[in-house]
C-alpha atoms as a PDB file:
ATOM      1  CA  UNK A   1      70.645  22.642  68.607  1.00  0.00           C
ATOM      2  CA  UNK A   2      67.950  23.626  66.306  1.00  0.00           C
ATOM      3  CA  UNK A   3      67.702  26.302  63.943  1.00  0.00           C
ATOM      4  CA  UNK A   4      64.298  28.057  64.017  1.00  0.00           C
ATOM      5  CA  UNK A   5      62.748  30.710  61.655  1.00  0.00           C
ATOM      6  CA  UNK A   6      63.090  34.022  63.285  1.00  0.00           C
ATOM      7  CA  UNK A   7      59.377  35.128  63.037  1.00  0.00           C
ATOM      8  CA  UNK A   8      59.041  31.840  65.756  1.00  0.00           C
ATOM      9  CA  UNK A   9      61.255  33.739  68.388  1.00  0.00           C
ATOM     10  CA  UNK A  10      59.221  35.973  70.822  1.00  0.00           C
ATOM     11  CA  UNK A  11      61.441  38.334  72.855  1.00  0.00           C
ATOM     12  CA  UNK A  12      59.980  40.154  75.185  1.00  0.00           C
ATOM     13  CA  UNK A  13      63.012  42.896  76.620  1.00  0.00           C
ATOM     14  CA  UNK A  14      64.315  45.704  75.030  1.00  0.00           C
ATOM     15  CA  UNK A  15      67.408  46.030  73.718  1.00  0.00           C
ATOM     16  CA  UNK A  16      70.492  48.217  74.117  1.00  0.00           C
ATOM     17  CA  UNK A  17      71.959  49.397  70.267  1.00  0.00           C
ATOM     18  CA  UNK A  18      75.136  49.001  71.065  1.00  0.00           C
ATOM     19  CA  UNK A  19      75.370  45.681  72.493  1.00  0.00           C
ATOM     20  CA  UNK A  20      72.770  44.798  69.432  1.00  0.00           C
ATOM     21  CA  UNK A  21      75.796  46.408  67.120  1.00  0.00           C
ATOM     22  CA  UNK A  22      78.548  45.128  69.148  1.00  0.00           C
ATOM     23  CA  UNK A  23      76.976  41.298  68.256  1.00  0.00           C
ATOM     24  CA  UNK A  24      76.717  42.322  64.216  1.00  0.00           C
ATOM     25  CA  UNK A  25      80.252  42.876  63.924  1.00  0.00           C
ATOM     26  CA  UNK A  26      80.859  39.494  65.184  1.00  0.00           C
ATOM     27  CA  UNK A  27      78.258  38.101  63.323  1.00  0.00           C
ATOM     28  CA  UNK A  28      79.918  39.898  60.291  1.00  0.00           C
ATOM     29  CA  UNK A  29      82.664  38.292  61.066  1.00  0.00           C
ATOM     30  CA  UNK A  30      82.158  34.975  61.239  1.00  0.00           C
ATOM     31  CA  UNK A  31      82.464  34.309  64.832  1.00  0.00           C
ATOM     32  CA  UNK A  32      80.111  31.641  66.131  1.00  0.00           C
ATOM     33  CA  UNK A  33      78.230  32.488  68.743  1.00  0.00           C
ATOM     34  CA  UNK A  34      75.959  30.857  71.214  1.00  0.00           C
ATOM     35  CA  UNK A  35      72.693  29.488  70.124  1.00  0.00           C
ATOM     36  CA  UNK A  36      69.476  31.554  71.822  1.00  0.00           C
ATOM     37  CA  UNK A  37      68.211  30.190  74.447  1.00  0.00           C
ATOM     38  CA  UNK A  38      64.195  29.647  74.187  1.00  0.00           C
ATOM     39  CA  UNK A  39      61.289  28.326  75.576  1.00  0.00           C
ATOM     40  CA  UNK A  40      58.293  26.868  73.715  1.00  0.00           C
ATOM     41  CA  UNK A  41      55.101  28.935  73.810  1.00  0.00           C
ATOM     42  CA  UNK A  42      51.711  27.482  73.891  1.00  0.00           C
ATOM     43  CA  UNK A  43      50.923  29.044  70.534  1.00  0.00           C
ATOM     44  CA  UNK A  44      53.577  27.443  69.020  1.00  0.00           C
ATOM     45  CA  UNK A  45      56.367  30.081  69.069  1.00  0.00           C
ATOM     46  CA  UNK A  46      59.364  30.314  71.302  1.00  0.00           C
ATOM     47  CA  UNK A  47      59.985  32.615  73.904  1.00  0.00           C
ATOM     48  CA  UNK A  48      64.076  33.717  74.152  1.00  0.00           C
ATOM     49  CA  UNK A  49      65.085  33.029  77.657  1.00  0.00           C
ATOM     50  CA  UNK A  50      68.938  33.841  76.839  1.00  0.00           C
ATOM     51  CA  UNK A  51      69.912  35.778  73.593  1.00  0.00           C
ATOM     52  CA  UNK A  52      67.854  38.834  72.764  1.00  0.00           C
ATOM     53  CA  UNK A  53      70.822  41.211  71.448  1.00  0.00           C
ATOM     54  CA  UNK A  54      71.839  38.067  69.114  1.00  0.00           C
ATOM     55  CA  UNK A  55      68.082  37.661  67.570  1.00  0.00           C
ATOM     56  CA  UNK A  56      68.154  41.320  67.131  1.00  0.00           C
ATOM     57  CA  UNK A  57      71.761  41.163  65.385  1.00  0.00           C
ATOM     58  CA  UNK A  58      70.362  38.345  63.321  1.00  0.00           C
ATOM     59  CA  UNK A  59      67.415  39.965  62.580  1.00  0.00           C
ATOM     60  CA  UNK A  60      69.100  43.848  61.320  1.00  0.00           C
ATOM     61  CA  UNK A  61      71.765  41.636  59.294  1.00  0.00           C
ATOM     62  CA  UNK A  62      68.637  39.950  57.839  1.00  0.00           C
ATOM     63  CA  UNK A  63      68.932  36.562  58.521  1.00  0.00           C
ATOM     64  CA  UNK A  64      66.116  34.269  58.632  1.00  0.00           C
ATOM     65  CA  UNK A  65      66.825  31.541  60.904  1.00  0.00           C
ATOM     66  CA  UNK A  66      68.911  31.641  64.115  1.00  0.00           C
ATOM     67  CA  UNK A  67      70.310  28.922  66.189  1.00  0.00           C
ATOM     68  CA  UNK A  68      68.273  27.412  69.752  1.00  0.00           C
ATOM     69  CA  UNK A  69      68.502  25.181  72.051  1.00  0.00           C
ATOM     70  CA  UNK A  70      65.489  24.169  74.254  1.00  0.00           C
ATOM     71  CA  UNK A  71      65.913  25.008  77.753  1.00  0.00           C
ATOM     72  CA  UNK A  72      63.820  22.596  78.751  1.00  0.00           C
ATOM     73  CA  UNK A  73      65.948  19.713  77.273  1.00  0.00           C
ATOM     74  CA  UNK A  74      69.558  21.201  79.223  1.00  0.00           C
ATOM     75  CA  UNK A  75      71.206  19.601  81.848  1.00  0.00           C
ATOM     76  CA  UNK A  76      72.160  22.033  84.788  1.00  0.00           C
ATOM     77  CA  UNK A  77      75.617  21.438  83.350  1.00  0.00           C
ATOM     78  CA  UNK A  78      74.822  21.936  80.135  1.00  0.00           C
ATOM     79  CA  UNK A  79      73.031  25.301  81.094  1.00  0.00           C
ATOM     80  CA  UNK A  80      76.480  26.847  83.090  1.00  0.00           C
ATOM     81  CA  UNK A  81      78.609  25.502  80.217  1.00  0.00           C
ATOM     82  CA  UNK A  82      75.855  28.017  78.269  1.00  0.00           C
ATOM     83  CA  UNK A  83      75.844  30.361  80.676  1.00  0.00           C
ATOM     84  CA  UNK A  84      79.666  30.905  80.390  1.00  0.00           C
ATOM     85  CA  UNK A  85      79.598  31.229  76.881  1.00  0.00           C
ATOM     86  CA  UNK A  86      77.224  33.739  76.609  1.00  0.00           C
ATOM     87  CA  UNK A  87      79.289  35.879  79.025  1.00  0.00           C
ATOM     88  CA  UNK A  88      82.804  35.376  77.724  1.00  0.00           C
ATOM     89  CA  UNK A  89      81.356  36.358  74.526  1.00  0.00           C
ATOM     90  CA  UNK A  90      81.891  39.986  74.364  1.00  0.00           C
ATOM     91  CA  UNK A  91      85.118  39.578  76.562  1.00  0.00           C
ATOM     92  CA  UNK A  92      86.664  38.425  73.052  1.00  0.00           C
ATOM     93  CA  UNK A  93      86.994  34.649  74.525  1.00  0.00           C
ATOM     94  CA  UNK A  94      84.245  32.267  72.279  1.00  0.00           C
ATOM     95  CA  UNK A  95      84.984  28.370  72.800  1.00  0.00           C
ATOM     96  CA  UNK A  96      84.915  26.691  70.148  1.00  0.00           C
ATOM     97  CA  UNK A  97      82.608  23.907  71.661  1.00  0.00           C
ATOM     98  CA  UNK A  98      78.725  24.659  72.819  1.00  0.00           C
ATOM     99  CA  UNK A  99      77.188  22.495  75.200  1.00  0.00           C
ATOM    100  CA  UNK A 100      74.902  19.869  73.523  1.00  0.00           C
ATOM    101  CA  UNK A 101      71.605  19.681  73.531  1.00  0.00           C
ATOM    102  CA  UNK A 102      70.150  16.095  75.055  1.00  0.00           C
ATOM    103  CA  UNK A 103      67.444  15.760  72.273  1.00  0.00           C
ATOM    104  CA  UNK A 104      67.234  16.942  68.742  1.00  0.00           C
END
């Protein structure tokens, strides 16, 4: 997992507010959640695959970096483990493990 400046995370989807506000008050909170997702982009930014409600959460509570993980560095287990996560989320269920990333 890497944290990356936000200004270096392209995402390309609109968001819903509420989900966007249901993610601050976890955030707010001090729940972990998943890192984003991304992609690299040939100018040098990152495109979020997985995690656009959380860079917008980040963003509105003004932080400047957010956690990522690579996709392109995932195991397909590594990616369901991920995938899971992300979902149980907002079902109040967060594990307190992410899957790790193969390279740093």
């Amino acid at each position: 997992m890497q944290y990356r400046h936000i200004d270096n995370l392209v995402a390309n989807e609109d968001t819903d507010p509420v989900r966007v506000a249901q993610y601050k008050r976890l955030i707010h909170a001090g729940q972990p959640i998943p890192p984003l997702l991304v992609k690299p982009l040939p100018d040098g930014k990152f495109l979020v695959e997985d995690g656009r409600y959380r860079l917008a959460a980040l963003t509105q509570l003004g932080q400047w970096f957010a956690p990522t993980v690579n996709q392109a560095t995932m195991s397909p287990e590594q990616h369901e483990a991920y995938n899971n996560a992300s979902r149980q989320l907002l079902n109040g269920y967060m594990p307190r493990r992410f899957p790790k990333n193969r390279s740093t």
